[in-house]
N, C-alpha and C. Protein backbone atom coordinates (compact mmCIF):
# COMPACT_ATOMS: atom_id res chain seq x y z
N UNK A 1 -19.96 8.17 42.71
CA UNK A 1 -20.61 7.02 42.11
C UNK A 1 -20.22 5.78 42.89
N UNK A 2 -21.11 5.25 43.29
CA UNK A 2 -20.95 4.01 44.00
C UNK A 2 -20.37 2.65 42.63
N UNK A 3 -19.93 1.24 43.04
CA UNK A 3 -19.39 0.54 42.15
C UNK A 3 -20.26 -0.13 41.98
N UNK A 4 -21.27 -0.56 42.28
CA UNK A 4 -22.65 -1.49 42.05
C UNK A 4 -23.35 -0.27 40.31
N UNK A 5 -23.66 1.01 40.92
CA UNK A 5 -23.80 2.23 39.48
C UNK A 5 -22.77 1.72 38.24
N UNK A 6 -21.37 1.79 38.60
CA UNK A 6 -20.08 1.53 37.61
C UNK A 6 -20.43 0.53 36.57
N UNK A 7 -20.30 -0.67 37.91
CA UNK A 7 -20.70 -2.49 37.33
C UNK A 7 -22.20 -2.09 36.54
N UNK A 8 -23.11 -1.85 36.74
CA UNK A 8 -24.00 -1.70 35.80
C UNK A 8 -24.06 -1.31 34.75
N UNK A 9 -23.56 -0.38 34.65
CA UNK A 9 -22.72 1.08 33.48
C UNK A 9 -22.14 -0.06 32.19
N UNK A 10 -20.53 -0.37 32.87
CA UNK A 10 -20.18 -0.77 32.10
C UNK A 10 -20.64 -2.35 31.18
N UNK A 11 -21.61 -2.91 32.64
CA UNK A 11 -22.17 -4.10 32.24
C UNK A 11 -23.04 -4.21 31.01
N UNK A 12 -23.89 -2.81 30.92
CA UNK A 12 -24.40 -2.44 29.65
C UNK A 12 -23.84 -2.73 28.63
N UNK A 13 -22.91 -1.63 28.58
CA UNK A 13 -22.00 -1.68 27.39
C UNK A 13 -20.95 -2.73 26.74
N UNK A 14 -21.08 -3.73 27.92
CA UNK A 14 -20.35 -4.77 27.86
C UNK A 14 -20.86 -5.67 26.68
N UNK A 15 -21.54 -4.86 25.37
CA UNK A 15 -22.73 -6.13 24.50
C UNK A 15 -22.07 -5.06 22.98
N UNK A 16 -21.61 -6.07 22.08
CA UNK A 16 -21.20 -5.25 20.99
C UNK A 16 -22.73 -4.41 20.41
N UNK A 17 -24.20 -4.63 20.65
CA UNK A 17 -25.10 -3.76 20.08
C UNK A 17 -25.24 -3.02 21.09
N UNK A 18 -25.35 -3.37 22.40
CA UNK A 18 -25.51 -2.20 23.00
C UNK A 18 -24.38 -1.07 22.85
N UNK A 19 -23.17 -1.25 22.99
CA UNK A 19 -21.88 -0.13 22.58
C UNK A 19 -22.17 0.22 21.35
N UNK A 20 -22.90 -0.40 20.44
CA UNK A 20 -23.18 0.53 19.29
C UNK A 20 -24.09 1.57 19.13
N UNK A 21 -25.28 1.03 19.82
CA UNK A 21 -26.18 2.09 20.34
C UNK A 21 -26.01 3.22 21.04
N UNK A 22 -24.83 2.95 21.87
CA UNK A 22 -24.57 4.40 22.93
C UNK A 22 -24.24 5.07 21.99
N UNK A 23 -22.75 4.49 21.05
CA UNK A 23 -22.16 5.22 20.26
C UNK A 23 -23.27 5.97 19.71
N UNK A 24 -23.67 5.32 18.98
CA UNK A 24 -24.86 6.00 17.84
C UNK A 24 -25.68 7.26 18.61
N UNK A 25 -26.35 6.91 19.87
CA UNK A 25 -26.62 7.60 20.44
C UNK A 25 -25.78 9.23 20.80
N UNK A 26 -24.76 9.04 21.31
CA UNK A 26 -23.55 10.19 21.32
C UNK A 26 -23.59 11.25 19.88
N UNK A 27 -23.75 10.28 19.09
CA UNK A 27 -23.67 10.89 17.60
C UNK A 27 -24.66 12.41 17.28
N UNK A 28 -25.63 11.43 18.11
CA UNK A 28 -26.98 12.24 17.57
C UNK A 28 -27.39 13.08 19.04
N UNK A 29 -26.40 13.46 19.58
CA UNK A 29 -26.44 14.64 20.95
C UNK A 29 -26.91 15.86 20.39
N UNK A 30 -27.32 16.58 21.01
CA UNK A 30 -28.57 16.81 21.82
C UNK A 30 -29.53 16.53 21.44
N UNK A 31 -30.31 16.18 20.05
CA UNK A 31 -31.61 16.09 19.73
C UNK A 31 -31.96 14.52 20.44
N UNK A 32 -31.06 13.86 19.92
CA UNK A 32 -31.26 12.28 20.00
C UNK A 32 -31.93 11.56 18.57
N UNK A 33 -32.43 10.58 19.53
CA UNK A 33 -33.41 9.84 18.26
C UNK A 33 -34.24 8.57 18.42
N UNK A 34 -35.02 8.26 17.72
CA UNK A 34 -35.89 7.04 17.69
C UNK A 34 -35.82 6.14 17.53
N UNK A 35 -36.51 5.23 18.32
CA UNK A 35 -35.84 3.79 18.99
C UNK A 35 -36.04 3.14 17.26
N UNK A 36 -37.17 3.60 16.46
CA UNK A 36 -37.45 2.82 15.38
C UNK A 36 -36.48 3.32 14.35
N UNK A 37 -35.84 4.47 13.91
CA UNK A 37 -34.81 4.80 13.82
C UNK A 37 -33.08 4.17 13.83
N UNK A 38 -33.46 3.86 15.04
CA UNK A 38 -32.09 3.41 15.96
C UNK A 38 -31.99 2.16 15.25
N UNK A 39 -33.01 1.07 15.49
CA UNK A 39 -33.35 -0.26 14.88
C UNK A 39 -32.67 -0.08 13.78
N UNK A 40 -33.24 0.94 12.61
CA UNK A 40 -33.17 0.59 11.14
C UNK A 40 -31.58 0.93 10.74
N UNK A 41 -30.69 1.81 11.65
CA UNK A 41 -29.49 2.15 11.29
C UNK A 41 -28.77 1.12 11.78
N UNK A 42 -29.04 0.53 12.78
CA UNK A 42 -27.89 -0.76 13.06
C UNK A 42 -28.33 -2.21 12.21
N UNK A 43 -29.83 -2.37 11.58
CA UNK A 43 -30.67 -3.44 11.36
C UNK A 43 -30.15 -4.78 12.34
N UNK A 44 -31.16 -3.67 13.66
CA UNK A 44 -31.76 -4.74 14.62
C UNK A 44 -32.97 -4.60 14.76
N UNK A 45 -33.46 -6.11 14.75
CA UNK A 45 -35.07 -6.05 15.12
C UNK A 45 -35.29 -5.04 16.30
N UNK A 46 -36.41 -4.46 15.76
CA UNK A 46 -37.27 -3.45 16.69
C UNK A 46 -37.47 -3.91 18.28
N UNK A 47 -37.49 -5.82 18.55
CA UNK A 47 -38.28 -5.79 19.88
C UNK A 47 -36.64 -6.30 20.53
N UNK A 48 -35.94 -6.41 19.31
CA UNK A 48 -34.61 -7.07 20.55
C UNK A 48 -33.90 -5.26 20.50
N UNK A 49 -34.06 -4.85 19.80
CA UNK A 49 -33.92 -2.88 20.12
C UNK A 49 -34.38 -2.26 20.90
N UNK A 50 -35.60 -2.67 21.26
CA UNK A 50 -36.23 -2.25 22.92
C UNK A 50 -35.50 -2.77 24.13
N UNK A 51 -35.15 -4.29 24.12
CA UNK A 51 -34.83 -4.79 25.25
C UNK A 51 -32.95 -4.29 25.33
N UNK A 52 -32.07 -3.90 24.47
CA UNK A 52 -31.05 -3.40 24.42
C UNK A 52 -31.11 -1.85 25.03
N UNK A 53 -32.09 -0.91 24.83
CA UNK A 53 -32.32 0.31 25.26
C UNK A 53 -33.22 0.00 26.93
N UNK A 54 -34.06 -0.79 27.11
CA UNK A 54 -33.76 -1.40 28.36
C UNK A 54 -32.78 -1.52 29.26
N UNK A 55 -32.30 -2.41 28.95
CA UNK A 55 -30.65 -2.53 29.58
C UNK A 55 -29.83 -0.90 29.80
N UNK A 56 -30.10 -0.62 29.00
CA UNK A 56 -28.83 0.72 28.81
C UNK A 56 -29.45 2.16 29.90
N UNK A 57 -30.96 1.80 29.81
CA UNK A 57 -31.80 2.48 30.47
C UNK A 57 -31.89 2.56 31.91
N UNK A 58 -31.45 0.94 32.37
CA UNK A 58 -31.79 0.94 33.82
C UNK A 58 -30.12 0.80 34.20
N UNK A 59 -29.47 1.20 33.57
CA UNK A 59 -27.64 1.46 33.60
C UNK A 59 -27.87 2.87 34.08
N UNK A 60 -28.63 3.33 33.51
CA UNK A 60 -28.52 4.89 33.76
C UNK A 60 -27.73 5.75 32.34
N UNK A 61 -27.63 5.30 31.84
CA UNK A 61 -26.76 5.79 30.30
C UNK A 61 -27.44 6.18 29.32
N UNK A 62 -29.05 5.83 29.26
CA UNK A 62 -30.00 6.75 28.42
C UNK A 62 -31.16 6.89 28.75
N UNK A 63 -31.30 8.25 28.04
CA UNK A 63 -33.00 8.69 28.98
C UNK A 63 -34.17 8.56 27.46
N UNK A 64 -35.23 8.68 28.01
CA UNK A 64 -36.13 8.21 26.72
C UNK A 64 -36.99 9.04 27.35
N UNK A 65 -37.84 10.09 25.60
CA UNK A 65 -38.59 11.34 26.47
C UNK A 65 -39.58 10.80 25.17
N UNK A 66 -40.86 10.66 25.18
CA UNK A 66 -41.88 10.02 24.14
C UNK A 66 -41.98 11.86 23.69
N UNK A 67 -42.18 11.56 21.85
CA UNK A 67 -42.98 12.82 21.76
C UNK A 67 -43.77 12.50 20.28
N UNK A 68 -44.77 12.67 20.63
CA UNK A 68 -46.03 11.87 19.78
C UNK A 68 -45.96 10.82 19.86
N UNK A 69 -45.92 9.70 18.40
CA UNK A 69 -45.80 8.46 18.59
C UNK A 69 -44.58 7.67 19.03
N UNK A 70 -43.73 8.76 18.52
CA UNK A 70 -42.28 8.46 18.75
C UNK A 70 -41.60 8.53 20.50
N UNK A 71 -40.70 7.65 20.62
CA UNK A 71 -39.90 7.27 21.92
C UNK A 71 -38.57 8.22 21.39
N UNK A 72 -37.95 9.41 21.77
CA UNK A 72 -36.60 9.62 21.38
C UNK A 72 -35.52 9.87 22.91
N UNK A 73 -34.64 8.53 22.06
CA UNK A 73 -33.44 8.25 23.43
C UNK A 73 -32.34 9.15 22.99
N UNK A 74 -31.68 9.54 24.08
CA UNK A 74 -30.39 10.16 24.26
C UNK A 74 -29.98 9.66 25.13
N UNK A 75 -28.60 9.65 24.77
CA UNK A 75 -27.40 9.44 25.75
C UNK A 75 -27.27 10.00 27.02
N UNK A 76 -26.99 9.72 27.80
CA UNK A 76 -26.76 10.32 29.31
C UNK A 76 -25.26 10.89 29.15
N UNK A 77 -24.67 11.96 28.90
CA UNK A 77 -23.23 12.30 28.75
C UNK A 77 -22.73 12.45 30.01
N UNK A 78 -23.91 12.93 31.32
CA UNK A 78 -23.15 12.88 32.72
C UNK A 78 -22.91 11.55 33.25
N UNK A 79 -23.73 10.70 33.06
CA UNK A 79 -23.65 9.49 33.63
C UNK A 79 -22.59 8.94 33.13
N UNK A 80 -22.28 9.22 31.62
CA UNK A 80 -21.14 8.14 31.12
C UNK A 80 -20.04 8.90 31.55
N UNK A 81 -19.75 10.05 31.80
CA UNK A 81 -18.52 10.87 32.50
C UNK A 81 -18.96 10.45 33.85
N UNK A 82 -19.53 10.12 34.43
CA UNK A 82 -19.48 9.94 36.27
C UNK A 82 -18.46 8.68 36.37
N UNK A 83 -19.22 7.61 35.25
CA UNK A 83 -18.52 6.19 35.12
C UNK A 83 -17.13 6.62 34.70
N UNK A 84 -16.32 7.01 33.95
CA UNK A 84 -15.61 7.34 33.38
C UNK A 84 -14.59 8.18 34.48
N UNK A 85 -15.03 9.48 35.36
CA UNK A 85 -14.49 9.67 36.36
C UNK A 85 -14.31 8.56 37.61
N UNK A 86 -14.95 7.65 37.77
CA UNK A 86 -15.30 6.70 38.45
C UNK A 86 -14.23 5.66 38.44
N UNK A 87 -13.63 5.47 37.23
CA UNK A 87 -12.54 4.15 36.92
C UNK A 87 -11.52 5.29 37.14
N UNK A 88 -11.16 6.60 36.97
CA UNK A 88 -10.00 7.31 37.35
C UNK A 88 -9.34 8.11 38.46
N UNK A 89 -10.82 8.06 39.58
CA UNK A 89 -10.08 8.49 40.17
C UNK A 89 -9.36 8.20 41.69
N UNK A 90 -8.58 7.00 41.21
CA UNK A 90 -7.69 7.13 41.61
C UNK A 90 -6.19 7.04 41.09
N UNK A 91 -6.36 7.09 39.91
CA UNK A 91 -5.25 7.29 39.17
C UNK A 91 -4.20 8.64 39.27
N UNK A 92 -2.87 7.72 39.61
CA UNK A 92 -1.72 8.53 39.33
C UNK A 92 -1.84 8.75 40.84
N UNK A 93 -1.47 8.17 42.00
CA UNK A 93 -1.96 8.60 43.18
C UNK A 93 -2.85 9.95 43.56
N UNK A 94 -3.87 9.66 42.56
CA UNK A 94 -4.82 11.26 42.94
C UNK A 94 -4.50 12.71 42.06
N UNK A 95 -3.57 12.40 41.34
CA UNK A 95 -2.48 13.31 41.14
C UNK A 95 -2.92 13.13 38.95
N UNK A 96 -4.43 13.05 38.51
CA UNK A 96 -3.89 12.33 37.02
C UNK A 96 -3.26 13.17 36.16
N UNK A 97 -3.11 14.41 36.60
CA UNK A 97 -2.34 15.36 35.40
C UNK A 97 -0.91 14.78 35.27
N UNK A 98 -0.61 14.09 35.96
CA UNK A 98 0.88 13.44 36.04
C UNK A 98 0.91 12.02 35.31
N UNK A 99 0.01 11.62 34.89
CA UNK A 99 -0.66 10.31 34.09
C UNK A 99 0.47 10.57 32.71
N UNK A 100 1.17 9.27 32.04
CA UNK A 100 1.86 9.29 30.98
C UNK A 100 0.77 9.12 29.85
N UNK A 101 0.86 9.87 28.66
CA UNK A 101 0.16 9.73 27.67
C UNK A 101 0.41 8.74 26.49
């Protein structure tokens, strides 16, 4: 993972609704769920709920597959482990099983 990918990643999440959304998102692995959905469990407006799944979208952290009328997003679980491997490894000189807990 390049750090321009990372900085985006975490730049996402860097928004207390957007980190709620991933969360929420994670929750509801593998099926996922609907952006109108998504809205009504956090009560955020629907069009500032689009532009938050936007953001998170062009992070690379969720994918959106339409089926009928419905938009249903899921979480990206590789992408957020790439980021996640990404801040570690270089920890512990290379070595993280040696990392203090």
């Amino acid at each position: 993972m390049e750090s321009d990918q990372a900085i985006a990643a975490l730049g996402a999440l860097a928004q207390n609704t957007r980190l709620d959304v991933f969360r929420r998102l994670v929750k509801h692995e593998p099926g996922g769920i609907a952006a109108g959905e998504l809205a009504r469990l956090l009560d955020v407006p629907q069009n500032t709920m689009s532009s938050h799944l936007a953001i998170l979208s062009r992070a690379g952290l969720v994918t959106a597959e339409r089926q009928s009328r419905s938009i249903i997003y899921r979480a990206d679980l590789k992408a957020f482990q790439a980021v996640a491997l990404f801040l570690l490894q270089d920890c512990c000189g290379g070595k993280p099983k040696s990392a203090r807990r």
